[in-house]
Protein backbone atom coordinates (compact mmCIF):
# COMPACT_ATOMS: atom_id res chain seq x y z
CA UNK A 1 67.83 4.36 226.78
CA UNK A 2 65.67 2.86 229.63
CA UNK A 3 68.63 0.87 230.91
CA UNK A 4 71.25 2.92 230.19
CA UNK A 5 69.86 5.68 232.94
CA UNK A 6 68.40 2.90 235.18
CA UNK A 7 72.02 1.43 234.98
CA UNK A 8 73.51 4.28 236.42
CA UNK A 9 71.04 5.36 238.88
CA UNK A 10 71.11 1.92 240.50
CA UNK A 11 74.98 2.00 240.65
CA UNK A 12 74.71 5.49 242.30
CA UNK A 13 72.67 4.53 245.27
CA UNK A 14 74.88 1.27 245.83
CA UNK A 15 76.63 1.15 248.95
CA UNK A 16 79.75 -0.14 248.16
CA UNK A 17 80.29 1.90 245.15
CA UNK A 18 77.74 4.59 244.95
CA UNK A 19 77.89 8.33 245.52
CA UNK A 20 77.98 7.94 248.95
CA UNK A 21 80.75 5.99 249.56
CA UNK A 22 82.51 7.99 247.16
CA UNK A 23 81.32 11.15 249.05
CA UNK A 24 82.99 10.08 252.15
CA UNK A 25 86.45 9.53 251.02
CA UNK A 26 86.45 12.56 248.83
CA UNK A 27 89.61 14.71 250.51
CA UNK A 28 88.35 18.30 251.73
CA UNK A 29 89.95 21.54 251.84
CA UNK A 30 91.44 22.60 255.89
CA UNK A 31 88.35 22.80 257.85
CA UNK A 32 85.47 22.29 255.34
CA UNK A 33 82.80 20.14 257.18
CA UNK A 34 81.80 16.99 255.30
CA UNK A 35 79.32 17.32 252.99
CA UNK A 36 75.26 15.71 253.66
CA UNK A 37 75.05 12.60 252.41
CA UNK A 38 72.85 12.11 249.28
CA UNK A 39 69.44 11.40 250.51
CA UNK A 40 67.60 10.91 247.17
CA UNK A 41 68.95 8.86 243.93
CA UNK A 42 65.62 9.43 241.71
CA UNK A 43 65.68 8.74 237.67
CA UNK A 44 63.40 10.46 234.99
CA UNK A 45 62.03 6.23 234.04
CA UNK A 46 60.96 5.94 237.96
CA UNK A 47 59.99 9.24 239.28
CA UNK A 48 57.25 11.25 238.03
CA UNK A 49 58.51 14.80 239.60
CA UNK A 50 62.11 13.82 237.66
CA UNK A 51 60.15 12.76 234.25
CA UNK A 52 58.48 16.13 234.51
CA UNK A 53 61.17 18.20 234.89
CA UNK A 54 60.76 19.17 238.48
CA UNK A 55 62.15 18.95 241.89
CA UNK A 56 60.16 17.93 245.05
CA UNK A 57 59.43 21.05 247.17
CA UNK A 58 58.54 21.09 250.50
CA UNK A 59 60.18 17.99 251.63
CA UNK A 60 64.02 19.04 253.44
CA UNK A 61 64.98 15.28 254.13
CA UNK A 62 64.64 14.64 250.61
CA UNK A 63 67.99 17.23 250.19
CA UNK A 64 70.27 16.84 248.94
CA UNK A 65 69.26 14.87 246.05
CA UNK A 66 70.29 13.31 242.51
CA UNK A 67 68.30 13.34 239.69
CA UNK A 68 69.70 10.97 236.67
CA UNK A 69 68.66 11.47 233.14
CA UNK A 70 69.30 11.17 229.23
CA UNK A 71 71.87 14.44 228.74
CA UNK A 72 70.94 17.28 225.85
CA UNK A 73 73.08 15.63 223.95
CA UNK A 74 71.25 13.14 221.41
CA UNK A 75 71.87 9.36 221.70
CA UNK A 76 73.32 8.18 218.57
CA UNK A 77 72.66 4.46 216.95
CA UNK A 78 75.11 3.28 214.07
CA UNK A 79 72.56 2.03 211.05
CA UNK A 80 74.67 -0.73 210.69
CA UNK A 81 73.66 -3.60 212.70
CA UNK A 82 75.75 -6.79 212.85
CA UNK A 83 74.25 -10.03 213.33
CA UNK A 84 76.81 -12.21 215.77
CA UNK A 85 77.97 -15.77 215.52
CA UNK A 86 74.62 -16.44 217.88
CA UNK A 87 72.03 -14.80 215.47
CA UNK A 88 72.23 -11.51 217.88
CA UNK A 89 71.20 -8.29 215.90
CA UNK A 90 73.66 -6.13 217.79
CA UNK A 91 74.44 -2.35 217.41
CA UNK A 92 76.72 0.24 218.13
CA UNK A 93 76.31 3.83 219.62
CA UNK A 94 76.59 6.82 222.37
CA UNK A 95 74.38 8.25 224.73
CA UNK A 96 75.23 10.85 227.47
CA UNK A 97 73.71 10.75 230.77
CA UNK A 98 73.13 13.57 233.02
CA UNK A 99 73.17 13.38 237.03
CA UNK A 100 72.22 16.70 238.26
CA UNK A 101 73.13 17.25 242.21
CA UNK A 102 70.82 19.75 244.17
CA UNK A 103 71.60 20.42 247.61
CA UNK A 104 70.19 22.83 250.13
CA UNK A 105 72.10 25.13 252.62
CA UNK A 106 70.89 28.81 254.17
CA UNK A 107 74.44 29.64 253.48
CA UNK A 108 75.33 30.31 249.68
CA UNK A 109 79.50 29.90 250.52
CA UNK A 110 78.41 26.44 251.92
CA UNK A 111 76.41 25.43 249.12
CA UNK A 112 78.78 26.06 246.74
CA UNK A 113 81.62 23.62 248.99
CA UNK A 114 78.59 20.91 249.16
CA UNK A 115 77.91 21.00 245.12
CA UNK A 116 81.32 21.34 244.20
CA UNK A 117 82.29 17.90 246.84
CA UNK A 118 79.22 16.22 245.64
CA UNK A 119 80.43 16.58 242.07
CA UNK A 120 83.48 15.00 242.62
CA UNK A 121 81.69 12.26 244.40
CA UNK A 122 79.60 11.40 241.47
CA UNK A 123 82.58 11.74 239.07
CA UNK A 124 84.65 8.66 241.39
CA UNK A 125 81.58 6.69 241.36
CA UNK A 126 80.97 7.05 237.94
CA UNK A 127 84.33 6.08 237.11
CA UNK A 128 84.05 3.13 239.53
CA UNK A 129 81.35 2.30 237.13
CA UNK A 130 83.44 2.71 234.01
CA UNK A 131 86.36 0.50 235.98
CA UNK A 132 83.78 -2.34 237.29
CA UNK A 133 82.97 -5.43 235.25
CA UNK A 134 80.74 -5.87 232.30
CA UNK A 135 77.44 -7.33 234.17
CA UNK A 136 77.39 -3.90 236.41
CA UNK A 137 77.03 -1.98 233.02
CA UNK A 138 74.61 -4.16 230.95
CA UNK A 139 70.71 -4.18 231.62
CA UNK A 140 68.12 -4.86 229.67
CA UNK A 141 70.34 -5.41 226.19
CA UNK A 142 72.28 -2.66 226.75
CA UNK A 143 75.96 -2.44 227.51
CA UNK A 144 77.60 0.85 228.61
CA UNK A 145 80.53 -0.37 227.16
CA UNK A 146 83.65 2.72 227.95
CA UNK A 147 83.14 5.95 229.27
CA UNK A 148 84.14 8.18 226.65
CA UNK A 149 83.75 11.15 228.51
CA UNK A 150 83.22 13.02 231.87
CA UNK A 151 82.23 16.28 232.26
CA UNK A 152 81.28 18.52 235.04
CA UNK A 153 78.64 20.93 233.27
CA UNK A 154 77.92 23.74 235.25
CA UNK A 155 77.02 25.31 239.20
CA UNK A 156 74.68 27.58 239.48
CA UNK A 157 72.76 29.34 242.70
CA UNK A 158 69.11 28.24 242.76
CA UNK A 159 67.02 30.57 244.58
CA UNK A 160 64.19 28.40 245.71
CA UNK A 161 66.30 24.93 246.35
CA UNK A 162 70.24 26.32 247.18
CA UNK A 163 72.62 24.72 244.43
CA UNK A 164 72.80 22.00 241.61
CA UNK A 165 75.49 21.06 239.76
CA UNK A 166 75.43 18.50 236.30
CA UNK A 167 78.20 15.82 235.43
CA UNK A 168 77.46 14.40 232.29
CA UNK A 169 78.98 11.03 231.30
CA UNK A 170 79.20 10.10 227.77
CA UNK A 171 79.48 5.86 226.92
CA UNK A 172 79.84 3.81 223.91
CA UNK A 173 77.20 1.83 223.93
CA UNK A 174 76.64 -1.98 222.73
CA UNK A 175 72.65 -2.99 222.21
CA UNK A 176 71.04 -5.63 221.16
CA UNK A 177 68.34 -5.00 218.45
């Protein structure tokens, strides 16, 4: 599952498609300011602080960040593997990828605006993903082949950071074995 989260991270950070771009089309309620952009893409197969669990302290320009991941969820492999007209040993299955947002603001009311836009953000560009052609989601003999499903998991107040928010993205996946 070494691509599959590498895959997304990468398409995250791009410029053309990423979170950020998405981020600064994404329409905002009367006078809200625009939301930080991301500062940090960082995936638990890159980043030792994201591997383990935890979230750089002490470092502001790092904020906001994302943090991409395998979800809760387990990845599933069907144990029937089909060998293709090229001798490929190719299987079928789902994994579910979390991208957790974590931003930083003194003000909890601002916070919650910056999550709740930076959610969205990652939801278009995940999307963009689902929408762009098969070479942006294969790595590695992996293809994220549909998005199955997109969910926004939760918001919650973090006293020692600000806010974080998940979207968790669900794909059929194609891999060779």
């Amino acid at each position: 599952m070494v691509a599959a989260i590498r895959c997304v991270a990468d398409w995250l950070a791009d410029a053309t498609e990423g979170v950020n771009a998405h981020l600064a089309r994404v329409p905002r309620d009367g006078d809200d300011p625009a939301p930080p952009p991301i500062a940090t893409i960082a995936d638990t197969t890159r980043t030792g602080w994201a591997a383990r669990g935890l979230l750089p302290r002490g470092e502001p320009a790092a904020l906001p960040l994302v943090v991409v991941s395998l979800a809760p969820d387990p990845a599933t492999l069907d144990p029937s593997i089909k060998t293709t007209s090229r001798g490929a040993r190719v299987a079928h299955g789902t994994v579910a990828i979390a991208v957790q947002l974590v931003v930083r603001h003194p003000e909890s009311q601002r916070a919650a605006c910056d999550v709740a836009y930076g959610l969205r953000a990652l939801r278009g560009a995940l999307l963009a993903l689902a929408s762009a052609p098969g070479s942006a989601r294969t790595r590695g003999g992996l293809q994220l082949v549909q998005l199955q499903r997109l969910e926004t998991a939760h918001y919650e107040e973090r006293d020692d950071l600000g806010a974080s928010g998940v979207v968790v993205a669900t794909w059929s996946t194609r891999e060779t074995v």
